[in-house]
Protein backbone atom coordinates (compact mmCIF):
# COMPACT_ATOMS: atom_id res chain seq x y z
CA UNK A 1 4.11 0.29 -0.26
CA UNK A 2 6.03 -1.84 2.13
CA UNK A 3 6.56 -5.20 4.04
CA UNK A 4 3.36 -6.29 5.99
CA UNK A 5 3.11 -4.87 9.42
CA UNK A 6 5.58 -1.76 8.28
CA UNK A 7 2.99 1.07 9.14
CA UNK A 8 1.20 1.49 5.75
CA UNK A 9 -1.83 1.17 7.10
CA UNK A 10 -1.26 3.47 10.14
CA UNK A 11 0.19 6.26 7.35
CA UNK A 12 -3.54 5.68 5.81
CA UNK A 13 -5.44 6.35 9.18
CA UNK A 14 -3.07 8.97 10.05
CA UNK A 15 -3.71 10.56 6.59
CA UNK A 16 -7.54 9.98 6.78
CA UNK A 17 -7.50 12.39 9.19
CA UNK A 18 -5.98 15.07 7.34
CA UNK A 19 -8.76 14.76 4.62
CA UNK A 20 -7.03 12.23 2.80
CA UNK A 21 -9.58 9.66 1.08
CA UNK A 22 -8.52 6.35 1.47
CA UNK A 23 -8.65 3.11 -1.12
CA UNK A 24 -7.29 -0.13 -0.71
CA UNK A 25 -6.28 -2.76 -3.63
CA UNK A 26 -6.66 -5.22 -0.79
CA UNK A 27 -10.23 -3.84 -1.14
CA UNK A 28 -10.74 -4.87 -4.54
CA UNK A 29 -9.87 -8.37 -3.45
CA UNK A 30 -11.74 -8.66 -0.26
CA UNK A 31 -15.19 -6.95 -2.37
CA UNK A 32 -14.60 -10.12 -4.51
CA UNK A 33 -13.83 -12.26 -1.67
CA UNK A 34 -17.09 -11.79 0.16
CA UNK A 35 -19.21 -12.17 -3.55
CA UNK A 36 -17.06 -15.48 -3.74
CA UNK A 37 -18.18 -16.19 0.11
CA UNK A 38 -14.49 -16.74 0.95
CA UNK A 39 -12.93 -16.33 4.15
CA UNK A 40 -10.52 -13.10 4.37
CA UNK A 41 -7.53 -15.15 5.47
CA UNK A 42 -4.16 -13.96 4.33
CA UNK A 43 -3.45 -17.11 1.98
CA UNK A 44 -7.13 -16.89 0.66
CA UNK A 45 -6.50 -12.78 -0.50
CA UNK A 46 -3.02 -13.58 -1.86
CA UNK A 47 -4.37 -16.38 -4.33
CA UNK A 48 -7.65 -14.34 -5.16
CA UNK A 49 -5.30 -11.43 -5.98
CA UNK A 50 -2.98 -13.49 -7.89
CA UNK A 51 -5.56 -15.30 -10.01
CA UNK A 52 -7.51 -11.67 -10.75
CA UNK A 53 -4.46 -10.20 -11.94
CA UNK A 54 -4.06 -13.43 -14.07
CA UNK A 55 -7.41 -13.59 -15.40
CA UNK A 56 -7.74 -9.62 -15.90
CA UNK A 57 -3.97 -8.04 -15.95
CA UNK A 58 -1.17 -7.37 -13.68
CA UNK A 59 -2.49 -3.51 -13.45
CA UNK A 60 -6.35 -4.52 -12.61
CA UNK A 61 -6.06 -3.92 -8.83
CA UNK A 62 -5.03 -0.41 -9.48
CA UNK A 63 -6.74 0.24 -12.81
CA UNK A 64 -10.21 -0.25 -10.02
CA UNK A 65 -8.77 2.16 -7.97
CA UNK A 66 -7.68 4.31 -10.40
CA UNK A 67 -11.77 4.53 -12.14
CA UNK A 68 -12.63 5.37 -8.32
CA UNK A 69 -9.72 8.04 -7.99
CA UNK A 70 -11.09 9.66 -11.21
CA UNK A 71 -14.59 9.61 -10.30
CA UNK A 72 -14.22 11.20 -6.68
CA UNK A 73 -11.67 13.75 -8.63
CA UNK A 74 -14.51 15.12 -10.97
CA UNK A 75 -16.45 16.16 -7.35
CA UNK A 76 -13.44 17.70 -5.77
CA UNK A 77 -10.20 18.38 -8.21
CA UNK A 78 -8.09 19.18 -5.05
CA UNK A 79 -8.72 16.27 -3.34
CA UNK A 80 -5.60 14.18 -1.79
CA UNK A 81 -5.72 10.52 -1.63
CA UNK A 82 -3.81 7.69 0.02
CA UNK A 83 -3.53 4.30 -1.46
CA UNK A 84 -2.60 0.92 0.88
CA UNK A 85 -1.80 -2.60 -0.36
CA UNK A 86 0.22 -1.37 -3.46
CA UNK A 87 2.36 -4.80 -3.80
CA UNK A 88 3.90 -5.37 -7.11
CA UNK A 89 5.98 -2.88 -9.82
CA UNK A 90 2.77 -2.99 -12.31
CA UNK A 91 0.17 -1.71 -9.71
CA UNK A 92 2.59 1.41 -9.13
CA UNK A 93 3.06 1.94 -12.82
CA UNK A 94 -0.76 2.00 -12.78
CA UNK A 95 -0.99 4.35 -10.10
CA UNK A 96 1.80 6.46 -11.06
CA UNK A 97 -0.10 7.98 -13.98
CA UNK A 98 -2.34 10.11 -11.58
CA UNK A 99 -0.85 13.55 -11.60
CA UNK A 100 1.37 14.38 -8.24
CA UNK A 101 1.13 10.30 -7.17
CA UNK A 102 3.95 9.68 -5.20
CA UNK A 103 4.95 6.30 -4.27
CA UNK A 104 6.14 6.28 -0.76
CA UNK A 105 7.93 3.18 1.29
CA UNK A 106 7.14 1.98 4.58
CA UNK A 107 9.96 0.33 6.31
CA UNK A 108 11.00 -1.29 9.29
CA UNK A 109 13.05 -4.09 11.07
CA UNK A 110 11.51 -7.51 10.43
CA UNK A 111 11.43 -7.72 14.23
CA UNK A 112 10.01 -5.03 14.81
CA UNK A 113 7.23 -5.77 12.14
CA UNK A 114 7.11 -9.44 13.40
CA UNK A 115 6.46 -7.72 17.20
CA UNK A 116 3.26 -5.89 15.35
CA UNK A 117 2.03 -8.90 13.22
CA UNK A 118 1.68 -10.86 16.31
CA UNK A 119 0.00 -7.52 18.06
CA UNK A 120 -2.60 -7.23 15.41
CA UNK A 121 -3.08 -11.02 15.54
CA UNK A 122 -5.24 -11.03 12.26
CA UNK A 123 -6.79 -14.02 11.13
CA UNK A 124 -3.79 -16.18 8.57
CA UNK A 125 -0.88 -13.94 10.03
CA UNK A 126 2.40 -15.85 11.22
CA UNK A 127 2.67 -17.09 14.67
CA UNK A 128 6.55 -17.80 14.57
CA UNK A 129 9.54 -15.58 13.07
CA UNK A 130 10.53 -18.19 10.67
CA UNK A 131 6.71 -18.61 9.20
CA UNK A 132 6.86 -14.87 8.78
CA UNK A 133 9.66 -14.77 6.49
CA UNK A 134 8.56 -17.80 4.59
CA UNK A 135 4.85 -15.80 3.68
CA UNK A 136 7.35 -12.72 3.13
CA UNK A 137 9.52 -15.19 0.80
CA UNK A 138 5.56 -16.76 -1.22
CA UNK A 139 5.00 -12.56 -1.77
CA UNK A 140 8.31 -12.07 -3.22
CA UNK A 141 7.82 -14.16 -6.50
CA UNK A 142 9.36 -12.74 -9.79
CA UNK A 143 6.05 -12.82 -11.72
CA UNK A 144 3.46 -10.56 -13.11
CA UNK A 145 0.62 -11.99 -11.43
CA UNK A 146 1.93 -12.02 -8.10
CA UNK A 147 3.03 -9.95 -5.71
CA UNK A 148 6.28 -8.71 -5.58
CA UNK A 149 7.30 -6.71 -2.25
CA UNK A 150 10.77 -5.82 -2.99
CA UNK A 151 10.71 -4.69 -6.50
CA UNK A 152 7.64 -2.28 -6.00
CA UNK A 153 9.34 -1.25 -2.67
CA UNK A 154 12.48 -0.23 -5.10
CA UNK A 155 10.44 2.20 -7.13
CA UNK A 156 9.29 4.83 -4.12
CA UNK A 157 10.35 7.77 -4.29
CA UNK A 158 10.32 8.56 -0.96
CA UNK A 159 11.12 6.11 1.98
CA UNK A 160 10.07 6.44 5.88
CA UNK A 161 11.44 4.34 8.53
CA UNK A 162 8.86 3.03 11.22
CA UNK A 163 11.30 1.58 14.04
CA UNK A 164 10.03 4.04 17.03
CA UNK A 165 7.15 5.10 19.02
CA UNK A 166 3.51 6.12 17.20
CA UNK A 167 4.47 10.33 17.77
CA UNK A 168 7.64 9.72 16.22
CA UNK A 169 6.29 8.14 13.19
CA UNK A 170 3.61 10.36 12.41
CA UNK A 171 6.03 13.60 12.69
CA UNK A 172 7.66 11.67 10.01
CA UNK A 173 4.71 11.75 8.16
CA UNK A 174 3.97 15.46 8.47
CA UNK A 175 7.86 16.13 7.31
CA UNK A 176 6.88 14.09 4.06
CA UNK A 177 3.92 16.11 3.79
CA UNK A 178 5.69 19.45 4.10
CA UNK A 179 8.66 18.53 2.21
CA UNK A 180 6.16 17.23 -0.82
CA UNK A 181 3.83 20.63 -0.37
CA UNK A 182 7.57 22.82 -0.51
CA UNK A 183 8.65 20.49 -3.86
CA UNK A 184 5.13 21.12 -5.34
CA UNK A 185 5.18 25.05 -4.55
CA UNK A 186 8.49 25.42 -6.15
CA UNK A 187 7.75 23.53 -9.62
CA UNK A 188 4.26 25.33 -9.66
CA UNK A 189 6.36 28.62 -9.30
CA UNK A 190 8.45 27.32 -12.38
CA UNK A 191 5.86 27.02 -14.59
């Protein structure tokens, strides 16, 4: 979880190619998008999420991942996977009931992610600083059927800081990984 343009998608790529299978809520939303023949502009997936989790439940994004999670688990128990686009405190709750999920947080300066946002230059992203923190503002709403950045953002367990250069952040990664591998070792030795 994180702000948009933080890194979580680059920690998904980066962990796709350790074997990590990858799922998306944002996928959820964009499957029903194209059925809906919507465009995939920012404001467009926002109020598609928003109204799904209103019509179905502030956990349905991740209760779709989760039925995929436990279906590619019954091939392959050992299986890791990586899930992007977690944005509000129910989603997490959702997630968190897969044994081992850890929540991790994505962070970086909002200049820093405002520099990448214009970068990526995807289709409804802000063109100006002060757009950018009004659409951060819109995602910030204290409700259950809408997204809620900062609160989900408060629940990880673990946080990584994205403010230097791509080698930097993915040794980051792999120090998460090994710390996480080291905790997991030690309470399987416990038992």
């Amino acid at each position: 979880t994180g702000k948009n343009a933080s890194g979580k998608g680059e920690v998904a790529n980066y962990l796709k190619t350790k074997g990590f299978v990858y799922y998306s809520l944002s996928d959820v939303i964009r499957e029903e998008a194209t059925k809906r023949k919507l465009e995939h502009s920012r404001d467009n997936l926002i109020n598609l999420g928003n109204e799904l989790r209103e019509k179905n439940g502030a956990t349905y994004l991740a209760k779709q991942i989760n039925n995929k999670i436990k279906e590619q688990s019954k091939q392959n128990k050992s299986q890791n996977f990586v899930v992007d686009s977690i944005r509000s405190p129910f989603e997490a709750r959702e997630l968190m009931k897969n044994k081992n999920f850890i929540l991790v947080g994505i962070d970086a300066p909002i200049e820093i992610r405002f520099k990448r946002l214009l970068e990526r230059n995807r289709a409804g992203d802000a063109k100006t600083l002060e757009k950018f923190k009004q659409q951060e503002q819109r995602e910030n709403l204290k409700s259950d059927t809408n997204q809620q950045l900062d609160a989900t953002f408060g629940m990880a367990k673990e946080i990584i800081l994205n403010n230097g250069a791509l080698e930097e952040f993915h040794t980051k990664i792999d120090d998460l990984l090994n710390h996480l591998e080291r905790k997991n070792k030690r309470q399987i030795s416990r038992n």
